[in-house]
N, C-alpha and C. Protein backbone atom coordinates (compact mmCIF):
# COMPACT_ATOMS: atom_id res chain seq x y z
N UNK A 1 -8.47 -29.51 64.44
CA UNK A 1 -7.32 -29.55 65.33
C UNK A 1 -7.68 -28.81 66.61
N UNK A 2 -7.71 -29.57 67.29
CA UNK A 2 -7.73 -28.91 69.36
C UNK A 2 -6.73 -28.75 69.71
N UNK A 3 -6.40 -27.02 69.93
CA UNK A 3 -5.33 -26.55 71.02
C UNK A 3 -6.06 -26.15 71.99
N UNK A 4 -5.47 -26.52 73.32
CA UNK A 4 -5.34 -26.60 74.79
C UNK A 4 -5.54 -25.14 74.90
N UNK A 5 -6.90 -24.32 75.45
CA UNK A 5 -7.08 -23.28 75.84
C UNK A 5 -7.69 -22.34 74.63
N UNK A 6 -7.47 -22.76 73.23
CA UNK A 6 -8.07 -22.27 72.35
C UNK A 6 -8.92 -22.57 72.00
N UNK A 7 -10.22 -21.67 70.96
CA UNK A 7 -11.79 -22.36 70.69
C UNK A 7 -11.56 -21.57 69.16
N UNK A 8 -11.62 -22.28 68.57
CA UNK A 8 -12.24 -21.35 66.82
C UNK A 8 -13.58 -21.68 67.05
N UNK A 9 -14.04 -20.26 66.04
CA UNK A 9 -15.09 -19.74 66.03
C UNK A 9 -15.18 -19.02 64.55
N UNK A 10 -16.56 -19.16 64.34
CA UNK A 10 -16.59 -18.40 62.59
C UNK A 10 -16.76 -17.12 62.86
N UNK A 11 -16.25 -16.16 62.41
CA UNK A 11 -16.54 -14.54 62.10
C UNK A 11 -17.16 -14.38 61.08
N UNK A 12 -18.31 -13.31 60.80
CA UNK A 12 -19.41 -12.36 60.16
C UNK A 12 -18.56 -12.92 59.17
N UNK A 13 -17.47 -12.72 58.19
CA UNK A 13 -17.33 -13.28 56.93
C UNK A 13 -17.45 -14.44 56.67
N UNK A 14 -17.10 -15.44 57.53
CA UNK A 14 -17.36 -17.11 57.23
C UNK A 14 -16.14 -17.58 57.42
N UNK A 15 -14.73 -16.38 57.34
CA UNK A 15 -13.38 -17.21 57.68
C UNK A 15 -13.34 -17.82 59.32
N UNK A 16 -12.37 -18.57 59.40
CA UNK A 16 -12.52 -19.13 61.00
C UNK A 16 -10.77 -18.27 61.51
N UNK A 17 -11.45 -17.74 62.44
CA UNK A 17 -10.35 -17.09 63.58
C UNK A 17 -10.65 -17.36 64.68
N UNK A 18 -9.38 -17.22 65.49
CA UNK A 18 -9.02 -17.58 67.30
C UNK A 18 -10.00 -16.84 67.79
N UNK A 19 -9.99 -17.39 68.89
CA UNK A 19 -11.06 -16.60 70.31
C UNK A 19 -10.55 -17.33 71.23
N UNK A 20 -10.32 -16.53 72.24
CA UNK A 20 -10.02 -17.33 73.75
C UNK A 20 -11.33 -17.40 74.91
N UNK A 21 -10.84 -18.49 75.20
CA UNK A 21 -11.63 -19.16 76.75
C UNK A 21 -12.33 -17.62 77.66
N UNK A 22 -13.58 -17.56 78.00
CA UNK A 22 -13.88 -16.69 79.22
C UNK A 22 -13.37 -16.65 80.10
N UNK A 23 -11.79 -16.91 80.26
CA UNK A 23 -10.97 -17.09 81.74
C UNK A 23 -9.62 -15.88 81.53
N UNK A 24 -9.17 -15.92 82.37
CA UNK A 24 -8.21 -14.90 83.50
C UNK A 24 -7.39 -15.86 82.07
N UNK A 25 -6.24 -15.29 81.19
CA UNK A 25 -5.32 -15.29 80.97
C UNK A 25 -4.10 -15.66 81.14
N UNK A 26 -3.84 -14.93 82.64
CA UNK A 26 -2.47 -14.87 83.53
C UNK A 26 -3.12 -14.51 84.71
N UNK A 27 -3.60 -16.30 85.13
CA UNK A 27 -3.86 -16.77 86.65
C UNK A 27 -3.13 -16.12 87.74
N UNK A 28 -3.01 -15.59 88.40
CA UNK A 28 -2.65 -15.13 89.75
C UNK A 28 -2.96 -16.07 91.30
N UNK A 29 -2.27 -15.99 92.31
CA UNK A 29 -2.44 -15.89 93.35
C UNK A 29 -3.92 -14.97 94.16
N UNK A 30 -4.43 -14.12 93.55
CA UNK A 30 -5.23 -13.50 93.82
C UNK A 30 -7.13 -13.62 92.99
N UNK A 31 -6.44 -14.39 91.98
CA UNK A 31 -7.65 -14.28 90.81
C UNK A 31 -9.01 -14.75 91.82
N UNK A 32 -8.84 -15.64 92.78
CA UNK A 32 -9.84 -16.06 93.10
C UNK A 32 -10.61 -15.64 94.40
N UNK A 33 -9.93 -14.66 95.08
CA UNK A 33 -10.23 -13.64 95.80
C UNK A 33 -10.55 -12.68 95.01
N UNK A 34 -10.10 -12.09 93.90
CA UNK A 34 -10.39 -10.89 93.24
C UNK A 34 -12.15 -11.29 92.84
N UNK A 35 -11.97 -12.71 92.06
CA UNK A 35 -12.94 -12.83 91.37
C UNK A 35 -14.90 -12.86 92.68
N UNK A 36 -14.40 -13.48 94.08
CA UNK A 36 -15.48 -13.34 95.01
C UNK A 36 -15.58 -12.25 95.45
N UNK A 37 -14.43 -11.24 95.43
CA UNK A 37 -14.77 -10.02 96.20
C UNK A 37 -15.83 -9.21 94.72
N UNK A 38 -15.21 -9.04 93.85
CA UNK A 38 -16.21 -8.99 92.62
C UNK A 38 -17.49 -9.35 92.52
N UNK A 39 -17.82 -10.62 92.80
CA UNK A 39 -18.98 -11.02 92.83
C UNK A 39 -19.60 -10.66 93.59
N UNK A 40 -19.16 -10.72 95.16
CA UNK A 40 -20.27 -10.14 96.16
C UNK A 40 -20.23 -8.48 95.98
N UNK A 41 -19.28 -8.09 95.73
CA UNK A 41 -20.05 -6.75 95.40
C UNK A 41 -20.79 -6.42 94.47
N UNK A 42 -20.98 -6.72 92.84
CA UNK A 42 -22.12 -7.35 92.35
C UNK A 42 -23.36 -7.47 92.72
N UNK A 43 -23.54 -8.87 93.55
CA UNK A 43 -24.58 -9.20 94.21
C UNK A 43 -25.09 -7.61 95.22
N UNK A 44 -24.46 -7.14 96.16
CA UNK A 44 -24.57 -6.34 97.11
C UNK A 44 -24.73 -4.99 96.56
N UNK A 45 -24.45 -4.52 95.29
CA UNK A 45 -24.75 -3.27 94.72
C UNK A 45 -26.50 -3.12 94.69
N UNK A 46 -26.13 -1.84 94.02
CA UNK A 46 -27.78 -1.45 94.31
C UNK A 46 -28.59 -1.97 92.45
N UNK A 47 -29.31 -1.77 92.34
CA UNK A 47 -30.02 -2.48 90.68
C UNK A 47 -29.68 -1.25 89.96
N UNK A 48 -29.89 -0.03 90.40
CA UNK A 48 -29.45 1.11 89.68
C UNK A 48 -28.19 1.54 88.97
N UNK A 49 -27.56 1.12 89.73
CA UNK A 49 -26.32 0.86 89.07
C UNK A 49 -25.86 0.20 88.32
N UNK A 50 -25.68 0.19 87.23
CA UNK A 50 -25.18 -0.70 85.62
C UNK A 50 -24.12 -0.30 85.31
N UNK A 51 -24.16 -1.31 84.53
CA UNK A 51 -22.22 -1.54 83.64
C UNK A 51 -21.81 -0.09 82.65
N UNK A 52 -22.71 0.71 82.35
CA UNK A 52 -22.45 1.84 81.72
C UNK A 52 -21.78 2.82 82.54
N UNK A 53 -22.40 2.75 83.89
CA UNK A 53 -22.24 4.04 84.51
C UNK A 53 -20.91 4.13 84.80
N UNK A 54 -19.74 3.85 84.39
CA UNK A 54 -18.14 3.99 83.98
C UNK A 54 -17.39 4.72 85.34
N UNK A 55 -17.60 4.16 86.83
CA UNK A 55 -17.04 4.24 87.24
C UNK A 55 -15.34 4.17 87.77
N UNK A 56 -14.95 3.73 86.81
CA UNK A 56 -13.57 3.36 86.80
C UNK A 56 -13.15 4.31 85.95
N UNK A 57 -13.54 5.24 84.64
CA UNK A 57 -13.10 6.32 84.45
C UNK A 57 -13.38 7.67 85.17
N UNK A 58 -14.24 7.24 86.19
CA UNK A 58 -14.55 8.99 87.75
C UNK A 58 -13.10 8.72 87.92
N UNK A 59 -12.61 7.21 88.79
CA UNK A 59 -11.73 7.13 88.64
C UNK A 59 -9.98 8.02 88.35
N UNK A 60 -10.15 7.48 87.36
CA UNK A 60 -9.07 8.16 86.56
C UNK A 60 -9.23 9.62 86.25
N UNK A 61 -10.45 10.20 86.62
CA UNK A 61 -10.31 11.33 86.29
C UNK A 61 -10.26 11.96 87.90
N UNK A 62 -10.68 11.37 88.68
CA UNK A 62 -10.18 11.99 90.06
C UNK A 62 -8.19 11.55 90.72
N UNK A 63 -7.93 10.60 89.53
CA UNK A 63 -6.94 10.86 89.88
C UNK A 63 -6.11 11.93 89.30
N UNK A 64 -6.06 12.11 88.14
CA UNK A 64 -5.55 13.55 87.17
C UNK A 64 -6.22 14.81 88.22
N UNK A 65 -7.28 15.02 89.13
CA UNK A 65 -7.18 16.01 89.75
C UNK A 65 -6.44 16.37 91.02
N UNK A 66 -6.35 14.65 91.29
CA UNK A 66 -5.51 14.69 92.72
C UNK A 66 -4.46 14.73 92.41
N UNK A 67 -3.46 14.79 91.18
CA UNK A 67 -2.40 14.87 91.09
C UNK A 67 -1.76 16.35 90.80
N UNK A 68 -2.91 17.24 90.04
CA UNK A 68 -2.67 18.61 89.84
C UNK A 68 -3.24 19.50 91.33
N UNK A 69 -3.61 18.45 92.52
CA UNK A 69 -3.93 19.03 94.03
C UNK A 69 -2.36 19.26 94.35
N UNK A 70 -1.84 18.14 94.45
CA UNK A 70 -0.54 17.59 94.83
C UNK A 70 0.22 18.46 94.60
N UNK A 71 0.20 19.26 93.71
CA UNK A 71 1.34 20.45 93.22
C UNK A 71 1.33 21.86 94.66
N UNK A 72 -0.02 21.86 95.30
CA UNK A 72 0.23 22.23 97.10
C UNK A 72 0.08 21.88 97.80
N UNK A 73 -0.14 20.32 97.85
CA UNK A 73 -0.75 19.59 98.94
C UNK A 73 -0.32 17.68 99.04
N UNK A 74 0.98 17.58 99.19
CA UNK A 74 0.93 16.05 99.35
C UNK A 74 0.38 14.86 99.81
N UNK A 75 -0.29 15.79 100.34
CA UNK A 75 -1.35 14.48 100.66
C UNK A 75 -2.70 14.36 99.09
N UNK A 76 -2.67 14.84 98.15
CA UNK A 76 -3.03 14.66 96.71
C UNK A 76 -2.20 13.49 96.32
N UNK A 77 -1.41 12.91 96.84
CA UNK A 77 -0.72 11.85 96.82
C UNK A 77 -1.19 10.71 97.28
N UNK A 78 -1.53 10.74 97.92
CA UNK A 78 -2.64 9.67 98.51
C UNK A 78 -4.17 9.32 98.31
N UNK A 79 -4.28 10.56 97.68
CA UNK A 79 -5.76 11.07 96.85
C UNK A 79 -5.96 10.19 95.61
N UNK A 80 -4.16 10.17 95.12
CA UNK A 80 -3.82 9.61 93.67
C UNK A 80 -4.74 8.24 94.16
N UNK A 81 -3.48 7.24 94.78
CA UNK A 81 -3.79 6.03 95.19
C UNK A 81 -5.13 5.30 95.13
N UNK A 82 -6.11 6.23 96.23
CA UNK A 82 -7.35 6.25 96.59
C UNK A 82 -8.55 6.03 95.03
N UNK A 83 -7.58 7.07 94.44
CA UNK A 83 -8.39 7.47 92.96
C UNK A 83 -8.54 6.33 91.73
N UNK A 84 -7.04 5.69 91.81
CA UNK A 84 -6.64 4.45 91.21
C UNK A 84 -7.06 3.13 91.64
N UNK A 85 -7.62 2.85 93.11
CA UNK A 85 -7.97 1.69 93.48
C UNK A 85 -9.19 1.70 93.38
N UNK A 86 -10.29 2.94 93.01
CA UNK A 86 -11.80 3.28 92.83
C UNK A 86 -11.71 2.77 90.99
N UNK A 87 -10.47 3.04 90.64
CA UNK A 87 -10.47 2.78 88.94
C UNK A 87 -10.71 1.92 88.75
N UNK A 88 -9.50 1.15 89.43
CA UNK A 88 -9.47 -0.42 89.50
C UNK A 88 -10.67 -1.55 89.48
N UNK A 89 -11.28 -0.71 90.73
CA UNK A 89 -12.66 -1.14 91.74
C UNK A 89 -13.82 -1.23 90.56
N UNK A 90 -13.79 0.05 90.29
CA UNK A 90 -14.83 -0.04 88.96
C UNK A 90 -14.63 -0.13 87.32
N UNK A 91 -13.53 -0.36 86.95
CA UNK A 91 -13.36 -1.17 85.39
C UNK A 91 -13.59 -2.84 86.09
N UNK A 92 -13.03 -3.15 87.28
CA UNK A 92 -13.58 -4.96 87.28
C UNK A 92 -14.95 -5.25 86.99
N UNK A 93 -15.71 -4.02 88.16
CA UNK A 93 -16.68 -4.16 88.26
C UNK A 93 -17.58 -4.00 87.29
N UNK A 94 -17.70 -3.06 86.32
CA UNK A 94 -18.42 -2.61 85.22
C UNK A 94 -18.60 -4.46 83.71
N UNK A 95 -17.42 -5.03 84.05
CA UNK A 95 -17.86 -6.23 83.60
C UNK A 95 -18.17 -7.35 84.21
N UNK A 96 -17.86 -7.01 85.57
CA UNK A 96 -18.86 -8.29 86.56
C UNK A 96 -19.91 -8.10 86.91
N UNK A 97 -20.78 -6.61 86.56
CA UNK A 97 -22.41 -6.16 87.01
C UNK A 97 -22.24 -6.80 85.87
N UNK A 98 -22.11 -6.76 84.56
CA UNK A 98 -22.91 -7.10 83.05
C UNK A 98 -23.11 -8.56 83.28
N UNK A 99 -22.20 -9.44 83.26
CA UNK A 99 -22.04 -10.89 83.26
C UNK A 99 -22.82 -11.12 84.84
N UNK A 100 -23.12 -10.82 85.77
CA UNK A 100 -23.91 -11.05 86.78
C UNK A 100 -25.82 -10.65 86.38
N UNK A 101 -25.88 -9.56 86.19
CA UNK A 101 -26.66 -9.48 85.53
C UNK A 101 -27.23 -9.22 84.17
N UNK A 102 -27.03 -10.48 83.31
CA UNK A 102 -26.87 -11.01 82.52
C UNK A 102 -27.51 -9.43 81.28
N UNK A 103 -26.59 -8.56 81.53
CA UNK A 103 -26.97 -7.77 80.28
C UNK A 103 -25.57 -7.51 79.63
N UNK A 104 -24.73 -8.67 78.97
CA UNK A 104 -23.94 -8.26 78.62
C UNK A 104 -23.83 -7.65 76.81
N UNK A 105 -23.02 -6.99 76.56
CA UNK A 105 -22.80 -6.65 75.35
C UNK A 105 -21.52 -6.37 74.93
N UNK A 106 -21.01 -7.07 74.32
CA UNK A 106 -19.37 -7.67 74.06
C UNK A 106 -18.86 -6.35 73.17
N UNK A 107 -19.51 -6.05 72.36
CA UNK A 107 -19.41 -5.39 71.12
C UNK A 107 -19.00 -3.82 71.66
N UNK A 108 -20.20 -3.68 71.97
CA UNK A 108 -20.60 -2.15 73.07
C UNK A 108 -19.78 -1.90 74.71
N UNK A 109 -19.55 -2.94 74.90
CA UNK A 109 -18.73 -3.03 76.29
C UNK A 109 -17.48 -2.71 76.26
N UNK A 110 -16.43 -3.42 74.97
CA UNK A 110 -15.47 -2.92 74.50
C UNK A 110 -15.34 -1.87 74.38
N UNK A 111 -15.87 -1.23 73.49
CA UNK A 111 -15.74 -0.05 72.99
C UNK A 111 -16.00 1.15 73.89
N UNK A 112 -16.79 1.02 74.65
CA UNK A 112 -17.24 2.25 75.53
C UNK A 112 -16.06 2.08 76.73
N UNK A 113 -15.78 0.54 77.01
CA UNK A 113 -14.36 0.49 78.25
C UNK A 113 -13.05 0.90 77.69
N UNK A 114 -12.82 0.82 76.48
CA UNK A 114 -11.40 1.23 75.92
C UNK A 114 -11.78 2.92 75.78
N UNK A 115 -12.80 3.25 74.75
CA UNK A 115 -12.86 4.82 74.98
C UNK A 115 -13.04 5.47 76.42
N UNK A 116 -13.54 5.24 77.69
CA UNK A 116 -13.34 5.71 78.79
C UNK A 116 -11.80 5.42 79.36
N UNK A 117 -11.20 4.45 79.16
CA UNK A 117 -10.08 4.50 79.66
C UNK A 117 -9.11 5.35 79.27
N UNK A 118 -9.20 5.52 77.50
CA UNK A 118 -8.47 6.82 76.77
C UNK A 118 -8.63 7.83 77.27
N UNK A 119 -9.86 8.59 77.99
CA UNK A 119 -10.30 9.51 78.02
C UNK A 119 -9.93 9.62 79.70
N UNK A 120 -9.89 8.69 80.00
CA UNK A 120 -9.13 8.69 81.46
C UNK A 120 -8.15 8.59 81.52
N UNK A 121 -6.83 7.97 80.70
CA UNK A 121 -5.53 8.83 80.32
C UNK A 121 -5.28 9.90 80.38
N UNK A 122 -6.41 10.55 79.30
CA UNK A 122 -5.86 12.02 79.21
C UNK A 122 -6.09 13.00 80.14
N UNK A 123 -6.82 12.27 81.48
CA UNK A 123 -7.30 12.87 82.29
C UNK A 123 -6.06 12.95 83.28
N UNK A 124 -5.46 11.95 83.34
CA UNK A 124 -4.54 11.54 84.55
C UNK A 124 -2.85 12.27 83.96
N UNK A 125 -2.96 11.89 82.92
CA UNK A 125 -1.83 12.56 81.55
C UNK A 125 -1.74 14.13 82.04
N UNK A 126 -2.47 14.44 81.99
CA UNK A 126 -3.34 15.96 81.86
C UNK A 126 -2.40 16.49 83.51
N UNK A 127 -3.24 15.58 84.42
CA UNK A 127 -3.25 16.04 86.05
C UNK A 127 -2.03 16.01 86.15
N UNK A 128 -0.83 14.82 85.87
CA UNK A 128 0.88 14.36 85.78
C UNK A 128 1.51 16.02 85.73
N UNK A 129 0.66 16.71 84.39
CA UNK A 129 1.57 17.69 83.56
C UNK A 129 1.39 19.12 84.63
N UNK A 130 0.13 19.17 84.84
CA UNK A 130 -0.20 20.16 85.61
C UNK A 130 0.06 20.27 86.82
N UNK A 131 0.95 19.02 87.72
CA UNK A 131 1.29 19.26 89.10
C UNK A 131 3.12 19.47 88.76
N UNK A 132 3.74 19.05 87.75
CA UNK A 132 4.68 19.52 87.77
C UNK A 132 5.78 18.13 87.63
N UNK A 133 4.87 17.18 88.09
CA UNK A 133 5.75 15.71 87.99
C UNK A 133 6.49 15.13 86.59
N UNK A 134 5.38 16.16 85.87
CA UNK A 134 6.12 15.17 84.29
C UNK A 134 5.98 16.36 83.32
N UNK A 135 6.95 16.59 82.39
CA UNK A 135 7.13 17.94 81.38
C UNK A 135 5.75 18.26 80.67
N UNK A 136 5.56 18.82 79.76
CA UNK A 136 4.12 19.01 79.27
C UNK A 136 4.86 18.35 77.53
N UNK A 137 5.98 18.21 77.75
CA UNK A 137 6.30 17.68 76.03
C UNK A 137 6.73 16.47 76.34
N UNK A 138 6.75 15.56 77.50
CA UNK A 138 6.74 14.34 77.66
C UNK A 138 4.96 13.88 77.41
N UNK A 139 4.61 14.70 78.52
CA UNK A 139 2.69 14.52 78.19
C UNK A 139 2.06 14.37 76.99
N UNK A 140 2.71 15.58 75.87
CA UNK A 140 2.20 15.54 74.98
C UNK A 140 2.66 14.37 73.86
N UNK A 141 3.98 13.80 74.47
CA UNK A 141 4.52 12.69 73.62
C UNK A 141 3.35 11.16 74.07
N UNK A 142 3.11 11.13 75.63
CA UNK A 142 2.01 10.23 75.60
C UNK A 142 0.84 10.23 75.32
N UNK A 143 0.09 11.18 75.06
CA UNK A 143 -0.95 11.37 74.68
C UNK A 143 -0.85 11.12 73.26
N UNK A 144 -0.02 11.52 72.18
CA UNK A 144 -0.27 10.78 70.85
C UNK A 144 -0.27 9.48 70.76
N UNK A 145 0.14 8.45 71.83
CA UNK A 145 -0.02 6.84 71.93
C UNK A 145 -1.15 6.94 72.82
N UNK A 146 -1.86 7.79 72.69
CA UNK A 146 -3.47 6.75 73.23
C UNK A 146 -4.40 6.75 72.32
């Protein structure tokens, strides 16, 4: 049976489960600008730079500092922003260096992008509590959901 956008595939036990298409999910207005500006930066990076080096959790962790700046300095507010669009910049990127240069690892890529992002929660979680914006027993209520 063929559903429209779905592919079965066998898993390590031999049962057959879903897998979806290598595509954007929830197409946007932007996907296809996102997806060239991606690429040429890709292309335009330096070789040294690889999909490990988890720039998108510096990221998140420069934003948890710009937010505990912010507690004397509002312009740490803008620091935030800055900090979040470098996140952004580099979780796209960290899987468009792999799939560009073809060292990807599905298994290992997961896992190291979901544990940096946790760990960049608690970074940003962390910065929220320490500038004063959010209680430290609200913090500590989000931090048990990561």
């Amino acid at each position: 049976m063929d559903i429209p956008g779905i592919f079965f595939s066998k898993s390590f036990s031999g049962t057959r489960r879903f897998s979806q298409p290598n595509a954007s999910a929830q197409p946007s207005s932007r996907c296809g600008k996102e997806r060239a500006t991606l690429a040429g930066a890709a292309n335009a990076g330096p070789h040294q730079l690889r999909p490990p080096h988890q720039i998108g959790a510096r990221g998140y962790a420069g934003s948890g500092l710009a937010y505990w700046w912010s507690r004397w300095n509002r312009w740490g507010l803008v620091a935030v922003v800055l900090c979040l669009a470098l996140n952004w910049l580099g979780d796209s990127l960290d899987g468009t260096l792999a799939r560009y240069r073809n060292r990807q690892r599905p298994r290992y890529g997961f896992y190291v992008d979901h544990i940096s992002d946790a760990f960049g929660l608690l970074f940003l979680l962390t910065g929220l509590a320490l500038s004063g914006f959010m209680s430290w027993p609200v913090t500590a209520g989000c931090w048990s959901r990561i």
